[in-house]
Protein backbone atom coordinates (compact mmCIF):
# COMPACT_ATOMS: atom_id res chain seq x y z
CA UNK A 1 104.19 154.51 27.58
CA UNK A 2 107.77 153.69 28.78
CA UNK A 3 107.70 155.11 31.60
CA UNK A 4 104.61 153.24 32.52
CA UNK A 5 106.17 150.15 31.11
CA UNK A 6 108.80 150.65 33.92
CA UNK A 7 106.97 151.30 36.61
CA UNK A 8 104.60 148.14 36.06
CA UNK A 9 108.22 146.19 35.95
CA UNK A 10 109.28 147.81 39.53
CA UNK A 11 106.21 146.81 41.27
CA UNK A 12 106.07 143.49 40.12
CA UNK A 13 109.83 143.34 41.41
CA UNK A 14 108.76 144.95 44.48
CA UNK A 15 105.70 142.23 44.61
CA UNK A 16 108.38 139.07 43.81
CA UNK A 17 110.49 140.69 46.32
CA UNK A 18 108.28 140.99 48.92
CA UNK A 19 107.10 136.97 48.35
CA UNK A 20 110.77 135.86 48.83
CA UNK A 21 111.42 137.97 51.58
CA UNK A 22 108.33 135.90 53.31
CA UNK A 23 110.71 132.95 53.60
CA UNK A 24 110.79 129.46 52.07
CA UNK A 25 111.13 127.79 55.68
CA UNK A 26 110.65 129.09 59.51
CA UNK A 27 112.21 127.74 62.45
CA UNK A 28 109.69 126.08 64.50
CA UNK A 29 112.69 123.90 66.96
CA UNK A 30 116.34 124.14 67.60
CA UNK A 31 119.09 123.10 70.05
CA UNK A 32 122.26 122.82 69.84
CA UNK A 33 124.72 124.91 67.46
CA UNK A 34 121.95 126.21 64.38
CA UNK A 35 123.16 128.60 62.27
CA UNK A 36 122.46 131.03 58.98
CA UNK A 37 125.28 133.16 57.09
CA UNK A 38 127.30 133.01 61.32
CA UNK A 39 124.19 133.85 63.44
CA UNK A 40 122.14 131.76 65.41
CA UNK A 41 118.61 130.67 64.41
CA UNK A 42 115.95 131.01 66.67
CA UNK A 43 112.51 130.11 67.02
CA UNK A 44 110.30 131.84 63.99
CA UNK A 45 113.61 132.87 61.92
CA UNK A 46 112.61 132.97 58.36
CA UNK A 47 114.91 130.97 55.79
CA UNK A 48 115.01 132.03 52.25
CA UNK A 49 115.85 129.42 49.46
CA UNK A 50 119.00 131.05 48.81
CA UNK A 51 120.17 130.74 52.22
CA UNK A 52 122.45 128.11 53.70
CA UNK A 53 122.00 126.72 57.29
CA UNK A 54 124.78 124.83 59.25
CA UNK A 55 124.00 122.28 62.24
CA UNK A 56 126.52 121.54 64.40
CA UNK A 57 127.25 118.22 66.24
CA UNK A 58 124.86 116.69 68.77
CA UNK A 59 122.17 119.73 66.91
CA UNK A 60 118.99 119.80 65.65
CA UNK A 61 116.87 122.13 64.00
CA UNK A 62 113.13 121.64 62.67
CA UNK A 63 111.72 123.78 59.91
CA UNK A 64 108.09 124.35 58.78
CA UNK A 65 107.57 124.84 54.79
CA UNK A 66 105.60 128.21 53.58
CA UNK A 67 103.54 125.63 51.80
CA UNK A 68 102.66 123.11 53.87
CA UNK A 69 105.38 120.36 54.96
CA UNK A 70 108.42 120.07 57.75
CA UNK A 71 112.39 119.33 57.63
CA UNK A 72 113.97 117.96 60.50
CA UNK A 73 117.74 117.77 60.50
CA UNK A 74 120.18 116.20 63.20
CA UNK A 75 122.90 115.51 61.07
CA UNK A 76 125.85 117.84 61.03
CA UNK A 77 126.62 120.08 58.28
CA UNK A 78 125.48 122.63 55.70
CA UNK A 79 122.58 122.65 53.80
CA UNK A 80 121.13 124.25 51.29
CA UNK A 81 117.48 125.55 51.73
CA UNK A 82 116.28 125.38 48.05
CA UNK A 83 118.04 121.77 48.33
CA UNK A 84 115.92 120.94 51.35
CA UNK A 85 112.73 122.51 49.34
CA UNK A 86 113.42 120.15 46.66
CA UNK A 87 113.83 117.18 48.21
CA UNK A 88 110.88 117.21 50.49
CA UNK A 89 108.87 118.06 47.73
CA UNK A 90 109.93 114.65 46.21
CA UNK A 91 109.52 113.25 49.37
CA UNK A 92 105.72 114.47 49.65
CA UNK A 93 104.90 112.76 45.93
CA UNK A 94 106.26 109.36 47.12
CA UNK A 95 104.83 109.06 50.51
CA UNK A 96 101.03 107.77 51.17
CA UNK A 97 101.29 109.77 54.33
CA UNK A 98 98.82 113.17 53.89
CA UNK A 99 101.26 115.33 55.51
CA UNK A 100 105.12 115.50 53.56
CA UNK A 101 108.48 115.76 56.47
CA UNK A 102 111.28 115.16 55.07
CA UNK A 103 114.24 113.80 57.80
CA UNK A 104 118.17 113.92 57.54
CA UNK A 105 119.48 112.18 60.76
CA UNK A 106 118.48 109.52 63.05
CA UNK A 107 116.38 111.60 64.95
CA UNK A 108 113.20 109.18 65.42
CA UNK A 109 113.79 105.69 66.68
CA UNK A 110 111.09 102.79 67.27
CA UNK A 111 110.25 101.95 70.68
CA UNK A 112 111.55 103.60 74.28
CA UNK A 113 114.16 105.90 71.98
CA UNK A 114 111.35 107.56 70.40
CA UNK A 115 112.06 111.37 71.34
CA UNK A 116 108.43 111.96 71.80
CA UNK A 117 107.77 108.76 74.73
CA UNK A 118 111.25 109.13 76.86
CA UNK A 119 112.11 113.02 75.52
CA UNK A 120 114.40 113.79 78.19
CA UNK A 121 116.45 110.86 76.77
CA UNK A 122 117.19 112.98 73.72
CA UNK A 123 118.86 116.06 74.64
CA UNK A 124 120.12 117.56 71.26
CA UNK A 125 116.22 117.14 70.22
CA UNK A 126 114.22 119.05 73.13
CA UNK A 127 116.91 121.13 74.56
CA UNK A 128 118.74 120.68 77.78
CA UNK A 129 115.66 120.53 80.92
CA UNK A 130 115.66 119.30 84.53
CA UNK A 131 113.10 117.10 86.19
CA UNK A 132 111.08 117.75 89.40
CA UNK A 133 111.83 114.96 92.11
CA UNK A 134 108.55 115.67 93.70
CA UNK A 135 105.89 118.21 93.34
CA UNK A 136 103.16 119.41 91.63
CA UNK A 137 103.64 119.56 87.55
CA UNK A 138 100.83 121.25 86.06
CA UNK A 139 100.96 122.02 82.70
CA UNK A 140 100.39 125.81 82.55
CA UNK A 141 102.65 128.59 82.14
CA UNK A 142 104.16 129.94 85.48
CA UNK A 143 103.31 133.41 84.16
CA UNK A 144 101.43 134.48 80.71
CA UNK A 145 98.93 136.73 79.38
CA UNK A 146 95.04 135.12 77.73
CA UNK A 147 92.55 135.90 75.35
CA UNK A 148 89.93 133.81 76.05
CA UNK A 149 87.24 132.95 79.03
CA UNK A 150 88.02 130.21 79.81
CA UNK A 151 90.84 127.23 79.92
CA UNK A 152 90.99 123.40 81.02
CA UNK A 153 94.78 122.16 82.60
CA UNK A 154 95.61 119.23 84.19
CA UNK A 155 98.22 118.17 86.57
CA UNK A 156 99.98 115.09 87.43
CA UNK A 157 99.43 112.96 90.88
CA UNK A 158 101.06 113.92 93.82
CA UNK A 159 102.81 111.00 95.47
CA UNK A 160 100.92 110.13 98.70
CA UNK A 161 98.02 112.96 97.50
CA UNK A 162 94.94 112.49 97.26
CA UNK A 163 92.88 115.71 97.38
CA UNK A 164 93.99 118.94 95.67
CA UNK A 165 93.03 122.14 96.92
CA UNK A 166 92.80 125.25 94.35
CA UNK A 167 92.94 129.04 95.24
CA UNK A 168 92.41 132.00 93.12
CA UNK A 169 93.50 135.28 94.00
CA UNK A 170 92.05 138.30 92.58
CA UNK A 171 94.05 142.15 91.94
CA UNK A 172 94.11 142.75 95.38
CA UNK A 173 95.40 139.36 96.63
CA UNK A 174 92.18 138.17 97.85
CA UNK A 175 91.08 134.74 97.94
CA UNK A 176 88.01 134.77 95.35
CA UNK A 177 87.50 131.39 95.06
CA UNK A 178 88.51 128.09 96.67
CA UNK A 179 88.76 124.50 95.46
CA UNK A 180 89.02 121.18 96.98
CA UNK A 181 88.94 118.18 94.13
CA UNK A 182 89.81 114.55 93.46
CA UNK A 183 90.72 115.40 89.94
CA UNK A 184 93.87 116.47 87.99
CA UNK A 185 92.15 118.83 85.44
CA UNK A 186 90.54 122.25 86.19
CA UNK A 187 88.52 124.59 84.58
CA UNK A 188 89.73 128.06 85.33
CA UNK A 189 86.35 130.85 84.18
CA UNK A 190 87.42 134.70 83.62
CA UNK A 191 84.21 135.77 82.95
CA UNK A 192 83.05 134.49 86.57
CA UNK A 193 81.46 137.01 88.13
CA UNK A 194 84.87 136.92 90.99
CA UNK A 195 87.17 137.88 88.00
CA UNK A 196 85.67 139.63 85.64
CA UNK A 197 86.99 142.72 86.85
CA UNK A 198 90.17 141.88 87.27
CA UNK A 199 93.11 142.16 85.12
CA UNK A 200 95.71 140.17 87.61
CA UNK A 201 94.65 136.19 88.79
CA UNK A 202 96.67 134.35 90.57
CA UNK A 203 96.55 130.20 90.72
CA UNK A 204 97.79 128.35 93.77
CA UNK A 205 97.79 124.73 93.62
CA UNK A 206 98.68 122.04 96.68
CA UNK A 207 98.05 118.88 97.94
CA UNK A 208 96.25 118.52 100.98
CA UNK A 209 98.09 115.20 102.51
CA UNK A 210 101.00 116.33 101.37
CA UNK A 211 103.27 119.44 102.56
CA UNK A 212 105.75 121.42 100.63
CA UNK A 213 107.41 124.89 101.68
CA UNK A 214 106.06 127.96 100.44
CA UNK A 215 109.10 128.03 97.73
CA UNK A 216 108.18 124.81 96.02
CA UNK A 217 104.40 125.26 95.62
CA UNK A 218 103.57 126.18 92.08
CA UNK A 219 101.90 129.47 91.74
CA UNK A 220 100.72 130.89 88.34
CA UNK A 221 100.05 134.63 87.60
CA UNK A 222 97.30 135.57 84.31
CA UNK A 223 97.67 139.22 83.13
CA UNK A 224 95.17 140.77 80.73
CA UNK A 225 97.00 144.26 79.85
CA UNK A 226 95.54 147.63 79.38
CA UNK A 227 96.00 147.23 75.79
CA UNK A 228 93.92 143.79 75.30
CA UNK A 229 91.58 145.29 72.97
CA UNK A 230 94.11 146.28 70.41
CA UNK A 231 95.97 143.06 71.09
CA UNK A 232 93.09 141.07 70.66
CA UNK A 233 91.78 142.90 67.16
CA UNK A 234 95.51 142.38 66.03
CA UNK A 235 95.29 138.71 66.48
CA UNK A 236 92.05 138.64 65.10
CA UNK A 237 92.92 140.19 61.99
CA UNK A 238 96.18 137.28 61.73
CA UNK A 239 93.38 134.50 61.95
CA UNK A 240 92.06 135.72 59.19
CA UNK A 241 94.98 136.39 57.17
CA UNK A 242 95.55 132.75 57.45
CA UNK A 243 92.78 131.76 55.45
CA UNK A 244 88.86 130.32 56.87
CA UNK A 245 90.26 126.57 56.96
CA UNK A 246 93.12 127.68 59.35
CA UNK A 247 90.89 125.46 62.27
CA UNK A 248 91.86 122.20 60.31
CA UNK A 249 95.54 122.98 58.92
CA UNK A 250 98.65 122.20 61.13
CA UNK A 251 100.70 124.40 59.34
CA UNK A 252 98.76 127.59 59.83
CA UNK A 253 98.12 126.50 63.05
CA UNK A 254 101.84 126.17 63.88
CA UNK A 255 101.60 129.71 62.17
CA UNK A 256 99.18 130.72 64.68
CA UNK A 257 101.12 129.41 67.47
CA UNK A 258 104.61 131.06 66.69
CA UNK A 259 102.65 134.33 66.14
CA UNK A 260 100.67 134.03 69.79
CA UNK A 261 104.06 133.24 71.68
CA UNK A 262 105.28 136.08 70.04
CA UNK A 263 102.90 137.98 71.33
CA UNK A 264 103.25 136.32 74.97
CA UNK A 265 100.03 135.07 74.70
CA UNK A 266 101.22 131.74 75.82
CA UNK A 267 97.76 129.84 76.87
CA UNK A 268 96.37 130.48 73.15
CA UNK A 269 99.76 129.07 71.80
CA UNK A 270 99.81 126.04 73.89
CA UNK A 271 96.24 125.19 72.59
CA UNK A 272 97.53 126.41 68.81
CA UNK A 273 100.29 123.53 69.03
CA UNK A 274 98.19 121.05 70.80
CA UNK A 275 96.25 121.23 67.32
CA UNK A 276 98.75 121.18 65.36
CA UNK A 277 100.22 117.66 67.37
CA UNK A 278 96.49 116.32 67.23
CA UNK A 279 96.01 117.62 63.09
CA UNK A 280 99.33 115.40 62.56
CA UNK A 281 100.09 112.88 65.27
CA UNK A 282 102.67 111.23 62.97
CA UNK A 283 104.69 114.39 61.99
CA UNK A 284 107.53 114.69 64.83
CA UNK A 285 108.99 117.61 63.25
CA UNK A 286 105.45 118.92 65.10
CA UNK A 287 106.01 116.85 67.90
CA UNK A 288 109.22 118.54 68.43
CA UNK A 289 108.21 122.16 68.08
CA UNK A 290 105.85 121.52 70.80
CA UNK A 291 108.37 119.79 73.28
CA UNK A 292 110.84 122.56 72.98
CA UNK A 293 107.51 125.32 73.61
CA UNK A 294 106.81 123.57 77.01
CA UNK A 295 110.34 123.50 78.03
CA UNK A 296 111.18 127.07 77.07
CA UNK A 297 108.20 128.11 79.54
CA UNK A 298 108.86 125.03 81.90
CA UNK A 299 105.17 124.11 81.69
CA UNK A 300 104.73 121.06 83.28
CA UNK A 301 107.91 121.04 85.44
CA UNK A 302 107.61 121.34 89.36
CA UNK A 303 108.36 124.33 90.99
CA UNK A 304 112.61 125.64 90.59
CA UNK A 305 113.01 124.61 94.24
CA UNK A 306 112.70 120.80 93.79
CA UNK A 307 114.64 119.35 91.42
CA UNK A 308 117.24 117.13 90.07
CA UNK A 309 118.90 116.62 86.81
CA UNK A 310 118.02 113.62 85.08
């Protein structure tokens, strides 16, 4: 009877242990000098509520609660993560707003400061980034791997362009399918009979009236690996560890997004933060995250070649 007395007691150690281990917070953004116990946080660290995390000067790091909430801090020092739990948790019961952030540090400001409207204003929020002089910005990844059939992007105007022309290379280099539009949004289909079979597509995007060298026309690469089945039924199985209203949480679907990046699915995690953004417009701890995703994979910057600092 004792000894099954004990063993009941070290599993439901092992149990607790395994809950804290799952973190009170994750990093979802950081610049600047972050910090737990001397190393470096990075994006999808897990912080437990015992743990202390400095920010240095000109920092910032955002954090996304196990149960639902975010923490932005840009406000030098150290803090203490049960501390932060506690006081957005108070922060939650007193605001009417359905989502609970709690803030330490001028980080939002009304009008042309906000981060979010003039982000490259606001360095120590959305990391250090360079902006294209001219060019074509599209907002995909220059290289990443997919899951689905199918994805919509867009692309800002070309100065002095007015058509855009679109090619699609399959494995073997070949010109598959070709493009001429008025639009700055594009519906790229991998099921299309010209791509099914292929598990390399290239993108090539220009403007017809206007000419830029080889070097500084974006080009974007889509790889489906040999191992997409197993990758797929992996990511599968993580939807639906996050519970059947995962579609209409931000939190799981910031979950969702860390966990695709991770697994360089980069398409699926744009979408996954989009959602997120659109789930809670008003929380720019979310706002954030997502900033720092596009300029870690420079979507939406013109090609290397043609640039200038801003």
């Amino acid at each position: 009877m004792k000894k099954q007395i004990f063993l009941t007691t070290l599993l439901l150690l092992g149990v607790i242990g395994t809950v804290s281990a799952q973190g009170t917070f994750k990093v979802i953004a950081s610049s600047g000098s972050t910090t737990k116990g001397g190393v470096g946080l990075k994006i999808g660290t897990s912080v437990l509520a015992s743990d202390q995390i400095t920010v240095g000067a000109k920092s910032y790091l955002g954090l996304s609660y196990a149960k639902g909430g975010t923490v932005q801090i840009s406000k030098a020092g150290t803090y203490s993560a049960k501390d932060l739990e506690t006081k957005l948790l108070a922060s939650s019961k007193s605001s009417s707003q359905k989502y609970a952030e709690f803030i330490i540090g001028e980080v939002v400001k009304g009008g042309d400061a906000n981060i979010h409207k003039n982000p490259y204003a606001h360095q120590n929020v959305t990391g250090s980034v360079e902006r294209a002089v001219y060019g074509i910005s599209v907002d995909l990844p220059i290289t990443t791997e997919y899951l689905e059939a199918q994805y919509t992007f867009t692309w800002k105007k070309v100065i002095g362009g007015t058509n855009y022309n679109i090619q699609i290379f399959n494995n073997f280099d070949e010109v598959v399918k070709n493009v001429t539009t008025q639009d700055t949004t594009y519906t790229i289909n991998f099921a299309s009979p010209e791509l099914k079979d292929s598990d390399f597509v290239k993108l090539v995007i220009t403007a017809k009236e206007v000419s830029f060298p080889d070097n500084q026309v974006p080009k974007f690469s889509f790889i489906k690996e040999e191992n997409f089945a197993n990758k797929k039924a992996k990511i599968d199985k993580f939807k639906k560890g996050l519970g059947e209203n995962y579609q209409e949480d931000a939190h799981k679907q910031l979950e969702l997004a860390l966990y695709l990046e991770e697994q360089k699915m980069l398409l699926d995690a744009k979408l996954a933060y989009e959602k997120a953004v659109k789930l809670e417009p008003e929380n720019s701890t979310m706002q954030a995250a997502y900033e720092q995703f596009k300029i870690r994979y420079g979507i939406g910057k013109a090609p290397e070649a043609n640039k200038g600092k801003e």
